[in-house]
Protein backbone atom coordinates (compact mmCIF):
# COMPACT_ATOMS: atom_id res chain seq x y z
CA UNK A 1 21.27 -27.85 38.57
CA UNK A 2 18.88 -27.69 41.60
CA UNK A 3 17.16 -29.22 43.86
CA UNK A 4 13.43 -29.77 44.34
CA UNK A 5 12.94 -27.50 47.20
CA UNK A 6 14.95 -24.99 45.80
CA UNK A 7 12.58 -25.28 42.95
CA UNK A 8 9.92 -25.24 44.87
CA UNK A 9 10.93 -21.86 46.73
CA UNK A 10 11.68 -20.01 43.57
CA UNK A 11 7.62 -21.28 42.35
CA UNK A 12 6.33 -19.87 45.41
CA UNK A 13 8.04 -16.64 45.13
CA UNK A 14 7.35 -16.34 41.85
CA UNK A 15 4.67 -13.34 41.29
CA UNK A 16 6.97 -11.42 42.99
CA UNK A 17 10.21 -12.84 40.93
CA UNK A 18 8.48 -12.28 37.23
CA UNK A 19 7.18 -8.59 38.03
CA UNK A 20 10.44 -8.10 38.65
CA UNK A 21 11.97 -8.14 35.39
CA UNK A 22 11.55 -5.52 32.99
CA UNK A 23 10.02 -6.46 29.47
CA UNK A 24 8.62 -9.65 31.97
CA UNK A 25 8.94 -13.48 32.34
CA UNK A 26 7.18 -16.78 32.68
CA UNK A 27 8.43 -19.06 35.26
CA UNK A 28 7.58 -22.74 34.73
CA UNK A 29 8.15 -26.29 36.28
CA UNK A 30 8.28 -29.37 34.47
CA UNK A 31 8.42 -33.26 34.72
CA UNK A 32 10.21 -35.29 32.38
CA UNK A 33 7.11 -34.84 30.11
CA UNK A 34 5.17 -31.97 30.50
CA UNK A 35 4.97 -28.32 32.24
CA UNK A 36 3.53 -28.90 35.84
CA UNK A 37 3.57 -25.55 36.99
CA UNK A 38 3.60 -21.70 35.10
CA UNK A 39 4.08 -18.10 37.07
CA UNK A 40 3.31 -15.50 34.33
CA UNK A 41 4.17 -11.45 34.72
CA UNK A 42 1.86 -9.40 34.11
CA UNK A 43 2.70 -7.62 31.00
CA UNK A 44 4.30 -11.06 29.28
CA UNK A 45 2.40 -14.33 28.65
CA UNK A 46 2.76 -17.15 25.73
CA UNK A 47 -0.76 -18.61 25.99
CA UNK A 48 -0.03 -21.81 24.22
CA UNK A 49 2.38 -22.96 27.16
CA UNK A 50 0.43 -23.72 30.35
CA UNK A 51 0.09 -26.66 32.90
CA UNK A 52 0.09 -30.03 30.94
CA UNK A 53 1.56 -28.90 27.98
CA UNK A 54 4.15 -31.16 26.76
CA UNK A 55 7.89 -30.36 26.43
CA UNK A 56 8.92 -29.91 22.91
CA UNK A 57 10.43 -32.37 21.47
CA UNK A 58 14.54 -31.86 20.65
CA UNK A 59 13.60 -28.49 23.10
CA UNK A 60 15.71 -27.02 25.34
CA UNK A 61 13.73 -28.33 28.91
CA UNK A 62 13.81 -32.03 27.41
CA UNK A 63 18.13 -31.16 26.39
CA UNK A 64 18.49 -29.56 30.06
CA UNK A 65 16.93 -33.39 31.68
CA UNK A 66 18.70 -35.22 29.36
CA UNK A 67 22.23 -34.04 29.62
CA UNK A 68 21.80 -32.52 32.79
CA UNK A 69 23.13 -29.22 31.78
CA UNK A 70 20.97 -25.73 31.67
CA UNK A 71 20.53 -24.71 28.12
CA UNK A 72 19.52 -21.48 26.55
CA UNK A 73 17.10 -21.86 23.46
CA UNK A 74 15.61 -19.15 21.16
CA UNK A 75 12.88 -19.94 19.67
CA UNK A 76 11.30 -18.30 16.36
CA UNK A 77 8.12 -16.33 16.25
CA UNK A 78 6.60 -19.54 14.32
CA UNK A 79 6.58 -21.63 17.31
CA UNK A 80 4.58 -19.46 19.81
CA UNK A 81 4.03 -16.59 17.67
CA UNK A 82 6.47 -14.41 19.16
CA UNK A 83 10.39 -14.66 19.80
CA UNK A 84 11.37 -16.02 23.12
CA UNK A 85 14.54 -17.02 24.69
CA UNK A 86 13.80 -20.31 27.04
CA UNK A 87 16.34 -21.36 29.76
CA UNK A 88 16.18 -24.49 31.39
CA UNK A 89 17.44 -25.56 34.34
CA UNK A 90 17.70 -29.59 35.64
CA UNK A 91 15.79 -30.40 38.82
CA UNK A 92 17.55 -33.37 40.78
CA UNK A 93 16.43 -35.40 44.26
CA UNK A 94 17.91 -36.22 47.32
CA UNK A 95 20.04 -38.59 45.24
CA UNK A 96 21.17 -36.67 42.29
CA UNK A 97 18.80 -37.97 39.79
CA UNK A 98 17.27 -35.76 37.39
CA UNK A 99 13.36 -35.33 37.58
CA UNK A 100 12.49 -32.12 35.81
CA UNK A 101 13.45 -28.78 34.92
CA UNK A 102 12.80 -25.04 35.80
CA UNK A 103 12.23 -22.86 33.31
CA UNK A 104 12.61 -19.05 32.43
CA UNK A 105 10.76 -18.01 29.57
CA UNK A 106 12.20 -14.50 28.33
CA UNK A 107 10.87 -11.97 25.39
CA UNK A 108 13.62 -11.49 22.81
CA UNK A 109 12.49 -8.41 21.92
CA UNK A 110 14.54 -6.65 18.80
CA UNK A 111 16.41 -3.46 19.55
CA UNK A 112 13.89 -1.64 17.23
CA UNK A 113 10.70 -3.38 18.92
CA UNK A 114 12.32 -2.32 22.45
CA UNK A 115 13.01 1.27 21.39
CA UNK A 116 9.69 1.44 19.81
CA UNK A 117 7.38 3.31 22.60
CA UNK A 118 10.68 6.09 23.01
CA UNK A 119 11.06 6.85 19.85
CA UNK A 120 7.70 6.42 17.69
CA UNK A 121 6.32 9.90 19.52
CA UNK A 122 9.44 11.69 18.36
CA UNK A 123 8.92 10.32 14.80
CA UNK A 124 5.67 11.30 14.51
CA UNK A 125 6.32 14.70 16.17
CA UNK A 126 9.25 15.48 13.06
CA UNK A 127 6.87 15.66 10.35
CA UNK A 128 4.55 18.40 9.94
CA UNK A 129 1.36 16.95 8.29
CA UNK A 130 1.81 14.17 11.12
CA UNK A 131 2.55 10.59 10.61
CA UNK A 132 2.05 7.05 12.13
CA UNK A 133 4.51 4.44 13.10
CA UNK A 134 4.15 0.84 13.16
CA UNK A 135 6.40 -2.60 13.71
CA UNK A 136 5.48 -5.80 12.59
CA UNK A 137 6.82 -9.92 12.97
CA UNK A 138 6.71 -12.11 9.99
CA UNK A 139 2.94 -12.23 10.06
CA UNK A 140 1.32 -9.55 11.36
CA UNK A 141 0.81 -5.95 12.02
CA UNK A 142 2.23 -5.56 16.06
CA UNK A 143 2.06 -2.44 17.34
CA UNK A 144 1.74 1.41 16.13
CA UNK A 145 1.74 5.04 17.17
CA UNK A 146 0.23 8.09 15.23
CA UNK A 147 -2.03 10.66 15.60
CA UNK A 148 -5.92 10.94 15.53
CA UNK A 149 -5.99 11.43 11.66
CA UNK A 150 -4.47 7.85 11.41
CA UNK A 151 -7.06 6.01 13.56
CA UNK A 152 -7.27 3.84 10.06
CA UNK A 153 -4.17 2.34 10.09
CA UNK A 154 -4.59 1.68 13.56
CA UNK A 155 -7.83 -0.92 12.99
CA UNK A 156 -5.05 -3.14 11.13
CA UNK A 157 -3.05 -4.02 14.26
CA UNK A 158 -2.98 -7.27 15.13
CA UNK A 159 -3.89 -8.22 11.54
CA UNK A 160 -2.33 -10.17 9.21
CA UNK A 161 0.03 -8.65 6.60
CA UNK A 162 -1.78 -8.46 2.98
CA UNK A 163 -0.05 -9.77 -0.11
CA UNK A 164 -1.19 -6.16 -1.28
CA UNK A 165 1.48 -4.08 1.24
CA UNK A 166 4.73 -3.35 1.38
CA UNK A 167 5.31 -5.35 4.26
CA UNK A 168 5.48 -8.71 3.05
CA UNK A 169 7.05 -6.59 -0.21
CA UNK A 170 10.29 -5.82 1.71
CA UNK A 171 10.37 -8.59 3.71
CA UNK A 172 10.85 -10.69 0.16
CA UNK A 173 12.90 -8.17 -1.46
CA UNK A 174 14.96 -7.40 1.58
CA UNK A 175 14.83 -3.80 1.27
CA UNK A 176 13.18 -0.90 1.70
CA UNK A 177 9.64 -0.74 0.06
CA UNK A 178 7.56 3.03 -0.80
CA UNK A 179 4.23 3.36 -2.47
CA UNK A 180 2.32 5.49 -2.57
CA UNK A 181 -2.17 4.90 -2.41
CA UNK A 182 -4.77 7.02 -2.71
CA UNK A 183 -7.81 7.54 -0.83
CA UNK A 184 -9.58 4.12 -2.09
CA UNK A 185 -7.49 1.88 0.50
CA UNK A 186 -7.22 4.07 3.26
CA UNK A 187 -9.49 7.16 3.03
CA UNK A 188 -7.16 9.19 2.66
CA UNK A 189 -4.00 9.53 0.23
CA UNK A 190 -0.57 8.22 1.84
CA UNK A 191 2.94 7.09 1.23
CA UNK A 192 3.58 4.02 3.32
CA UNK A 193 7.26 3.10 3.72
CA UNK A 194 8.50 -0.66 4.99
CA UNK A 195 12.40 -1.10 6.20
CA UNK A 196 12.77 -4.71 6.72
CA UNK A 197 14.65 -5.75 10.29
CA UNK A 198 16.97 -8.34 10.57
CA UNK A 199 17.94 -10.28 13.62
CA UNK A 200 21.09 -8.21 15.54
CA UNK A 201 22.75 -11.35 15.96
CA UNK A 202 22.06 -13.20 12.56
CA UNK A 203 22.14 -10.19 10.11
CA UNK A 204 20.28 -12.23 7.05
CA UNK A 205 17.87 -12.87 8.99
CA UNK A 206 14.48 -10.80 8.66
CA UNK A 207 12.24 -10.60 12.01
CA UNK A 208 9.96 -7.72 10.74
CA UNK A 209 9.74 -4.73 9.44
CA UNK A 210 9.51 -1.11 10.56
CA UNK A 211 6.97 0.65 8.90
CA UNK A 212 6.19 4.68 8.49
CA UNK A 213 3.10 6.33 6.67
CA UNK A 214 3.01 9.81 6.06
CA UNK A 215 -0.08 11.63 4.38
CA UNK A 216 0.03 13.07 0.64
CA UNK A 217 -2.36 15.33 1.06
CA UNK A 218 -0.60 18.78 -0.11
CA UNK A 219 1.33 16.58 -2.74
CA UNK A 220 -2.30 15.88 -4.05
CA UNK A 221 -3.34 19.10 -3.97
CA UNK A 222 -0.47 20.36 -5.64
CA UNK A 223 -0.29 17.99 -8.36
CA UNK A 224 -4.25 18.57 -8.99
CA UNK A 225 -3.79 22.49 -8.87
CA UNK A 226 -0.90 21.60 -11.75
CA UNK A 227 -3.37 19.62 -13.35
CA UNK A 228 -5.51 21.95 -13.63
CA UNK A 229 -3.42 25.05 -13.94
CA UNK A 230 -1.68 23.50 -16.76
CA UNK A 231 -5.18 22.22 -18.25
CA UNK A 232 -6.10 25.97 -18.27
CA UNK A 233 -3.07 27.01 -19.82
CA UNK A 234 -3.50 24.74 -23.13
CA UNK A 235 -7.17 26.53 -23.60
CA UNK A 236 -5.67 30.15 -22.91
CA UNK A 237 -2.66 29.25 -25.42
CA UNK A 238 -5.10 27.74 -27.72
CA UNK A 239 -7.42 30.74 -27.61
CA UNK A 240 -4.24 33.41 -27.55
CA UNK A 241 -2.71 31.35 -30.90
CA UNK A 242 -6.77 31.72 -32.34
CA UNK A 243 -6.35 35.27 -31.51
CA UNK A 244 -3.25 35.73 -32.68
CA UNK A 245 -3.77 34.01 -36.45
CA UNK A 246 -7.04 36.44 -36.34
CA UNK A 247 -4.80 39.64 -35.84
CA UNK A 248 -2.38 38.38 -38.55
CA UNK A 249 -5.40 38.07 -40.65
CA UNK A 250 -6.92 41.36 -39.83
CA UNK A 251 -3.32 42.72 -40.27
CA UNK A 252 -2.70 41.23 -43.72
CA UNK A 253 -6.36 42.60 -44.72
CA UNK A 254 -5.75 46.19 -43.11
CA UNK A 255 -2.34 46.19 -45.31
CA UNK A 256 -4.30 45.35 -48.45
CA UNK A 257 -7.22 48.05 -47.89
CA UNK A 258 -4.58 50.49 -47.22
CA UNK A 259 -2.83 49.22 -50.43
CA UNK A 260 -6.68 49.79 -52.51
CA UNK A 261 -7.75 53.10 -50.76
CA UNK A 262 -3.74 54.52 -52.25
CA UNK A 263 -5.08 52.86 -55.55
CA UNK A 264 -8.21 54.89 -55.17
CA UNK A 265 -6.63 57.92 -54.35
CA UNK A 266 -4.27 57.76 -57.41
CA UNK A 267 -7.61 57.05 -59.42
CA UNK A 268 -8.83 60.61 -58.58
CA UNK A 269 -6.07 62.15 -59.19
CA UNK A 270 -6.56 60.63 -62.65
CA UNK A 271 -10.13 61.49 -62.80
CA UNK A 272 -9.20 65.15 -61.96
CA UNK A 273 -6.89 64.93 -64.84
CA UNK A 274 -9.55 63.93 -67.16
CA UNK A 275 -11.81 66.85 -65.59
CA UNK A 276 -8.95 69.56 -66.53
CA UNK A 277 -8.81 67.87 -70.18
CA UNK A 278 -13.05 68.43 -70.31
CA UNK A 279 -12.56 71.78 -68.97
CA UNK A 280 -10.16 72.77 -71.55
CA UNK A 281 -12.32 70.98 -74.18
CA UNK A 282 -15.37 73.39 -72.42
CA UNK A 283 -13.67 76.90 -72.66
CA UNK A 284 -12.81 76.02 -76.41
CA UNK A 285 -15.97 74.87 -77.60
CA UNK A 286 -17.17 78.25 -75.74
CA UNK A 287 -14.79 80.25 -77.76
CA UNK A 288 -15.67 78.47 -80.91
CA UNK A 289 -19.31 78.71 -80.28
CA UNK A 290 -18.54 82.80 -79.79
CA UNK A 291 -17.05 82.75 -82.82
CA UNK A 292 -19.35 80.88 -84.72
CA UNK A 293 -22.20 83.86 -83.13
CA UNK A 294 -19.98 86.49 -84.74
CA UNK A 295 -19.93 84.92 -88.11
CA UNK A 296 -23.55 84.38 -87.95
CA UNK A 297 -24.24 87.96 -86.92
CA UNK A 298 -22.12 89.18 -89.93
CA UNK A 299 -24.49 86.70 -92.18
CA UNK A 300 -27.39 88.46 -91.29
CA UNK A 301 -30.12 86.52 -91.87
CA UNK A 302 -28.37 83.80 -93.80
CA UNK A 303 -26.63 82.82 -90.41
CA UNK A 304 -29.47 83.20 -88.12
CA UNK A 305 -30.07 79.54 -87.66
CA UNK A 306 -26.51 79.19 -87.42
CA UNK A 307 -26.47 81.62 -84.37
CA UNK A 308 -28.94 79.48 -82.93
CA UNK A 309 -26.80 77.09 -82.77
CA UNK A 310 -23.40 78.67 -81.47
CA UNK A 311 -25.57 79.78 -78.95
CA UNK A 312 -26.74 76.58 -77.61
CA UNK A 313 -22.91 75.78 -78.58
CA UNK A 314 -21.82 78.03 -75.57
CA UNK A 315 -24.70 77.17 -73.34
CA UNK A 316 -23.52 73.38 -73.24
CA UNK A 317 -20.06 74.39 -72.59
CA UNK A 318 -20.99 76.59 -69.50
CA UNK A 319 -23.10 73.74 -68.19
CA UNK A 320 -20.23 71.09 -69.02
CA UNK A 321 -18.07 73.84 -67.29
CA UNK A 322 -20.11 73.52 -64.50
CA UNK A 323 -20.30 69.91 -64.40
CA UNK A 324 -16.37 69.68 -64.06
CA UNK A 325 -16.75 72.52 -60.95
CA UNK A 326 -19.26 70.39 -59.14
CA UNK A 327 -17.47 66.77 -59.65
CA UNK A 328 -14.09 68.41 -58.70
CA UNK A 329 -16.28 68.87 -55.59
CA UNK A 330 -17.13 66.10 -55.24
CA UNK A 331 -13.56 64.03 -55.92
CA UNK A 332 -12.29 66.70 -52.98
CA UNK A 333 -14.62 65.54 -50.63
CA UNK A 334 -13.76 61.93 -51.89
CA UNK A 335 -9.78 62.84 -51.32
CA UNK A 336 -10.64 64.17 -47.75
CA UNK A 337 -12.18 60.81 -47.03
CA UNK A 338 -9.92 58.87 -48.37
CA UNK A 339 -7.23 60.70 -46.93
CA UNK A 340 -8.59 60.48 -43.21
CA UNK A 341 -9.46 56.44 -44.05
CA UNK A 342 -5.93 56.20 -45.01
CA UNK A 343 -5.25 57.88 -41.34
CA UNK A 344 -7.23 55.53 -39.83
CA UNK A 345 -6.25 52.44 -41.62
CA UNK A 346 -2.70 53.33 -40.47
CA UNK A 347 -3.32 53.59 -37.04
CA UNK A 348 -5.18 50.40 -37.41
CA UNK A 349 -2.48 48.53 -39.08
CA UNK A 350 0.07 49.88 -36.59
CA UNK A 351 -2.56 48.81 -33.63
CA UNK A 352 -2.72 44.90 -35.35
CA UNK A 353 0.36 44.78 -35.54
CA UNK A 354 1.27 46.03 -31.94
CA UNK A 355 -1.58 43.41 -31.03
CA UNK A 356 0.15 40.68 -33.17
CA UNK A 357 3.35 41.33 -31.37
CA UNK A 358 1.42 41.32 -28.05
CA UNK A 359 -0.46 38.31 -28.51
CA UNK A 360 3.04 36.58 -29.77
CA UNK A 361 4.43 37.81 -26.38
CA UNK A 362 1.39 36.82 -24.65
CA UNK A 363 2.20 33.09 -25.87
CA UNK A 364 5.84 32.94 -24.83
CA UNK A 365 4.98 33.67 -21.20
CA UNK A 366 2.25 31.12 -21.68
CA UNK A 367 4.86 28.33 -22.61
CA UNK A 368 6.90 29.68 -19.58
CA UNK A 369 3.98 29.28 -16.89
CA UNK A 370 2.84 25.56 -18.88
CA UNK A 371 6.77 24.78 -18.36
CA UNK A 372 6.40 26.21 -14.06
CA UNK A 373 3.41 24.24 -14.27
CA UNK A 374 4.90 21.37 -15.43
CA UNK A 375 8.01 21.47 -13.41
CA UNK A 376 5.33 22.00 -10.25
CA UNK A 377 3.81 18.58 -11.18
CA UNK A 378 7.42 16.80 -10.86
CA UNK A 379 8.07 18.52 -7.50
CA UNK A 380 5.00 17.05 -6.80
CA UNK A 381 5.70 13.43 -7.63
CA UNK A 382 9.35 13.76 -5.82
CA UNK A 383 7.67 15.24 -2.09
C-alpha cells in the first residue's frame, strides 16, 4: 500500500515514468469508483479506460481497495481489445483507511507478437519470390511485414478476420491451416499459411495466429506450361498413332502390289510360253505350206489353185512369225518394267516399314514426355 502523496508524486512524474518502460504503460489513479487520473506512454494506450471510467466490477483495482492487498490481473483481448496485465495498488490516508488505488496498466504482449518486428524481415528475406508476414488476436488482422508486391495483404490490417481465411480456420481446428487462392481474392495467386498461438502460460489457450503468404506464381506457371505441354502431347500422339495406322495401311497395300506385280510377272512368262507354242505352230504351217507349193508345182495345172493357196499358207505364217517377234517385244519391255516396279515397290515397302517402326518409336517417347509432363504437374501441386 501507499499513501496519497506518494501517489500523488508518482502521477506527477509520470510522463517521464511510462516512457520509461519498454513495450510502454498507462499509469492511472482511482477512487473507490472510478479512474480519476490516467498518464499514457507514448507508444501504448487502451482508449476505452480514461478519467471517469468506472472500475470493473470483480476487477483487480476494486479487489486491491477491498482487501487492501495489490493484485495482478490479466485481462483478455475481449475486454479492451488487447491483452493487458493490470496491477493495482491500495491508496490509504493519514489514518490507514483505504481511498483508492494506483494502477499500472502493462501490454502482455506474446513471445511471438514481441519477436515480431526482429524476425518478420528475416522471414521474408529466406524466400526467394518474397513473402509477407502477419500476426493476428482473436479478431483481427494486427500487424504485418512484406515486400512491395504484397501491398494487398497489407490493406487488411486492422480488419476483421473473414469466415473465408485460414485464420479463424486454425484458430477452430487448432492447427496449422494452408490453402492455396488464385488471383480472384488477392490479385495475384498465393499460398497463405495460419499457425495458431497459444498463451505461453496456458498452452490450450489460442491468442492468435501467425500467419505467412508466399506467392505461387512459378508453381502456376509451371503447372499451366504442363497443361499445356501435356495438352500438345495428346494431339501429337493422336496425329503420330493417325500416321502410324496410315503407314501400316500403305505397308499392307505396298505388300499386296508387290504380291500382284510377281503375279504379273509369272503371267508373262506364261504368255511367252504360249508365244513359243504359236511360233512352233508358225514354222510348221510354213513348212507345210512349202510342201503343199511342191505338190502343186508337180500337179501342173491341176494344182495351181492349190499353190495359191500354200502360198498365202506361208505368207500368214511369216506374218504370225512376226507377230510373236514383235509381242515378245513388247512382254520384254513389260518384264523390264515390272522388274524395276518390283525394285521400287521393295524399297518402298522396306521405307513403310522403317517409317512404321519409326512412327511406333516416335509414340513411346511420346508416352515418356506425357508421363515427364505429368510428373511436372505433381511437382507442381507439392511446391
Amino acid at each position: 500500500m501507499i499513501n496519497a502523496k506518494e501517489a500523488e508524486i508518482l502521477r506527477e512524474t509520470g510522463p517521464i515514468i511510462v516512457n520509461m518502460i519498454p513495450g510502454g504503460m498507462i499509469l492511472f489513479i482511482g477512487d473507490t469508483e472510478k479512474v480519476t487520473a490516467k498518464v499514457a506512454s507514448n507508444n501504448f494506450d487502451v482508449s476505452a479506460i480514461n478519467v471517469g471510467t468506472k472500475l470493473r466490477k470483480g476487477g483487480g483495482p476494486l479487489k486491491a481497495i477491498e482487501e487492501r492487498r495489490m493484485t495482478s490481473e490479466k485481462i483478455p483481448t475481449a475486454v479492451y481489445g488487447q491483452r493487458i496485465v493490470v496491477i493495482s495498488v491500495p491508496i490509504v490516508d493519514n489514518e490507514q483507511q483505504v481511498t483508492g488505488c494506483l494502477g499500472f496498466i502493462l501490454p502482455k504482449a506474446h513471445p511471438v507478437a514481441t519477436a515480431f518486428d526482429y524476425l518478420a524481415p528475416i522471414i521474408t528475406e529466406m524466400f526467394g519470390e518474397g513473402a509477407y508476414v502477419y500476426r493476428t488476436d482473436l479478431q483481427k488482422y494486427v500487424t504485418g511485414l512484406g515486400p512491395q508486391q504484397f501491398d494487398f495483404f497489407k490493406n487488411y490490417m486492422g480488419n476483421q478476420l473473414t469466415n473465408d481465411g485460414v485464420e479463424l480456420k486454425a484458430l477452430k481446428l487448432g492447427h496449422v491451416v494452408s490453402e492455396d487462392f488464385g488471383s480472384a481474392k488477392y490479385g495475384m495467386p498465393v499460398k497463405v499459411t495460419a499457425y495458431p498461438i497459444s498463451d505461453e502460460e496456458e498452452v490450450y489457450k489460442l491468442v492468435g495466429t501467425f500467419g505467412i503468404v508466399l506467392p505461387r506464381k512459378t508453381q502456376t506457371q509451371l503447372r499451366e506450361i504442363s497443361t499445356n505441354l501435356n495438352s500438345n502431347l495428346e494431339e501429337i500422339s493422336s496425329a503420330i498413332q493417325e500416321l502410324a495406322a496410315s503407314a501400316s495401311e500403305v505397308s499392307n497395300n505396298q505388300q499386296e502390289l508387290n504380291k500382284n506385280i510377281v503375279e504379273i510377272r509369272n503371267i508373262t512368262e506364261e504368255i511367252n510360253g504360249v508365244l513359243a507354242l504359236i511360233k512352233q505352230i508358225a514354222d510348221e504351217t510354213k513348212m507345210l505350206g512349202l510342201n503343199a507349193a511342191i505338190e502343186a508345182a508337180r500337179s501342173g495345172e491341176l494344182g495351181r489353185g492349190f499353190g495359191v493357196v500354200a502360198g498365202e499358207i506361208r505368207k500368214l505364217s511369216d506374218e504370225s512369225k512376226q507377230t510373236v517377234i514383235t509381242i515378245r517385244g513388247l512382254i520384254e519391255n513389260i518384264k523390264t518394267k515390272v522388274k524395276e516396279t518390283i525394285n521400287n515397290s521393295e524399297v518402298t515397302l522396306r521405307t513403310t516399314e522403317e517409317q512404321a517402326a519409326a512412327t511406333e518409336e516416335m509414340s513411346a517417347g511420346i508416352q515418356e514426355i506425357t508421363s515427364l509432363s505429368e510428373q511436372m504437374n505433381r511437382i507442381a501441386e507439392v511446391i
